[in-house]
C-alpha atoms as a PDB file:
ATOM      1  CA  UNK A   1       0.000   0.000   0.000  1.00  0.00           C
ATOM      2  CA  UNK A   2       2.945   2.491   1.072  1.00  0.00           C
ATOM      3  CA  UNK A   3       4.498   1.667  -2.071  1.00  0.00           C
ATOM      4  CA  UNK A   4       1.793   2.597  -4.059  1.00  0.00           C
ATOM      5  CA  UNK A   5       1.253   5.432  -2.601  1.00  0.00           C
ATOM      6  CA  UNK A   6       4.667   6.923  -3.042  1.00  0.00           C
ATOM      7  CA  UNK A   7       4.528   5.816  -6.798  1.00  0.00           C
ATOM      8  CA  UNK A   8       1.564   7.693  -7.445  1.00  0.00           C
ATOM      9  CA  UNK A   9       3.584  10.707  -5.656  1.00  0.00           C
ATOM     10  CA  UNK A  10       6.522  10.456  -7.861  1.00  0.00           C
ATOM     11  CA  UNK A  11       4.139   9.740 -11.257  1.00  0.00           C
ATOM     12  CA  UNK A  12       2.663  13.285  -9.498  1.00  0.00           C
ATOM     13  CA  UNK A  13       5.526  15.281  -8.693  1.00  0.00           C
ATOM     14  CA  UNK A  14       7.285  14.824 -11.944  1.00  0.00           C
ATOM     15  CA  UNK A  15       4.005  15.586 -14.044  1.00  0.00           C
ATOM     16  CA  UNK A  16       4.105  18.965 -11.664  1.00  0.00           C
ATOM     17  CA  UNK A  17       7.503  19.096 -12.510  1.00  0.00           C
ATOM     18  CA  UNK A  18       7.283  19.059 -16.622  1.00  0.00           C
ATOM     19  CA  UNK A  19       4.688  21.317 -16.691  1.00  0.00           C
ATOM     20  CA  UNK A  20       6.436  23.749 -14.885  1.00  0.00           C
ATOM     21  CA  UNK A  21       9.379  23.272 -16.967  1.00  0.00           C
ATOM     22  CA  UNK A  22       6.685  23.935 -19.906  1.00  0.00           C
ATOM     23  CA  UNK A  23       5.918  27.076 -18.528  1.00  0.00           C
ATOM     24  CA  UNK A  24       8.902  28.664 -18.223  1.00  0.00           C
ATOM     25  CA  UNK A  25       9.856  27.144 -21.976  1.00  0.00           C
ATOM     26  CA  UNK A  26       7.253  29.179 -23.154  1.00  0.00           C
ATOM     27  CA  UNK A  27       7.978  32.248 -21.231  1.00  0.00           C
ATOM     28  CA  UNK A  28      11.560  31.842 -22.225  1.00  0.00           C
ATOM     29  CA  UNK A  29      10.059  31.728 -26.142  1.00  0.00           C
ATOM     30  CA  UNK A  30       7.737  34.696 -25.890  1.00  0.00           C
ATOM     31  CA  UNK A  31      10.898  36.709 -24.248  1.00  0.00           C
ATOM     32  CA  UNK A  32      13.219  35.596 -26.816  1.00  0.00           C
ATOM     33  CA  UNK A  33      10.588  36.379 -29.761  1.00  0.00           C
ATOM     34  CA  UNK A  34       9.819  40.531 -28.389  1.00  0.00           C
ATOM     35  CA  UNK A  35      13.597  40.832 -27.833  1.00  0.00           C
ATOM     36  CA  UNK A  36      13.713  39.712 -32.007  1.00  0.00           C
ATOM     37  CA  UNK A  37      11.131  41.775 -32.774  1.00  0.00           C
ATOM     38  CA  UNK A  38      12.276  44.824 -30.964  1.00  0.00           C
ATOM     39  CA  UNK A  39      15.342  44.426 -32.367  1.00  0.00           C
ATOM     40  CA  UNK A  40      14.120  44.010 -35.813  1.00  0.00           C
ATOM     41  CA  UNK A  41      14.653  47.376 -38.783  1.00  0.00           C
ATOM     42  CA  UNK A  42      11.511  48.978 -39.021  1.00  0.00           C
ATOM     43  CA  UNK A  43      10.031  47.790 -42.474  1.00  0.00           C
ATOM     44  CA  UNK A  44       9.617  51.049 -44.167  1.00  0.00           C
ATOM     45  CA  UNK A  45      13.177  51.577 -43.367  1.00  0.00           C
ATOM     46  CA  UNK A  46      13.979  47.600 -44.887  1.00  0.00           C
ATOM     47  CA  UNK A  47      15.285  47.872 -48.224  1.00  0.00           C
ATOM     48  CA  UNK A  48      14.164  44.673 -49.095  1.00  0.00           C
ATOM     49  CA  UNK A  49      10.268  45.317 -47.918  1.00  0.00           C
ATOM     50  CA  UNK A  50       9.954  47.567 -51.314  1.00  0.00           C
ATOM     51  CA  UNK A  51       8.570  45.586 -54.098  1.00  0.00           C
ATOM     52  CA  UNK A  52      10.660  45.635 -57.352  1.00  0.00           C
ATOM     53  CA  UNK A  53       8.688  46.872 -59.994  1.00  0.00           C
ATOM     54  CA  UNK A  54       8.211  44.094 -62.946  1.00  0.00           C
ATOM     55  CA  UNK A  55       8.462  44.966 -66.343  1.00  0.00           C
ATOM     56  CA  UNK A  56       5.183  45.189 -68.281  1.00  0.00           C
ATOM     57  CA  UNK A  57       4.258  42.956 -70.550  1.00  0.00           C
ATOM     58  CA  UNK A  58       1.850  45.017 -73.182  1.00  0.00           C
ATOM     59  CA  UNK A  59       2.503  48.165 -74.297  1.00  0.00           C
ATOM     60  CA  UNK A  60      -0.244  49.330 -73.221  1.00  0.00           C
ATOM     61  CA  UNK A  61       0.461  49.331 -69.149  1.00  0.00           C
ATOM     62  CA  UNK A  62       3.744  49.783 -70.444  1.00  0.00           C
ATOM     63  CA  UNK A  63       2.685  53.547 -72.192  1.00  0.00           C
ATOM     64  CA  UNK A  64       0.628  54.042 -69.049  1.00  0.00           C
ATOM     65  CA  UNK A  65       3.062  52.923 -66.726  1.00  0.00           C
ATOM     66  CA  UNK A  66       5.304  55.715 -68.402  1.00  0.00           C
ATOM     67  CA  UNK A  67       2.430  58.364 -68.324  1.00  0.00           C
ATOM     68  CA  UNK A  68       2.924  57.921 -64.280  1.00  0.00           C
END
């Protein structure tokens, strides 16, 4: 019966135990992620957030592409 007992304790404490180590995982993550992001150019300021313009392929948009 004792034995039992502390089994079902230990099959207890470490489930306690990994979820808490999920938690702070995940707080870990979300700190790690706002740090990035904070960090991170602003995107206007990103060259590579400006879309190159593709050629056209009819005159047409091409002439009113021109015409601004």
């Amino acid at each position: 019966m004792i034995l039992i007992s502390v089994g079902w304790l230990a099959v207890v404490f470490f489930t306690v135990g990994m979820c808490r180590a999920g938690a702070h995982s995940d707080e870990s993550q979300d700190l790690a992620l706002r740090e990035w992001i904070a960090a991170a150019p602003a995107p206007e300021n990103d060259a590579s957030a400006i879309p190159e313009e593709q050629p056209a392929l009819y005159p047409e948009v091409r002439a009113y592409r021109e015409a601004g």
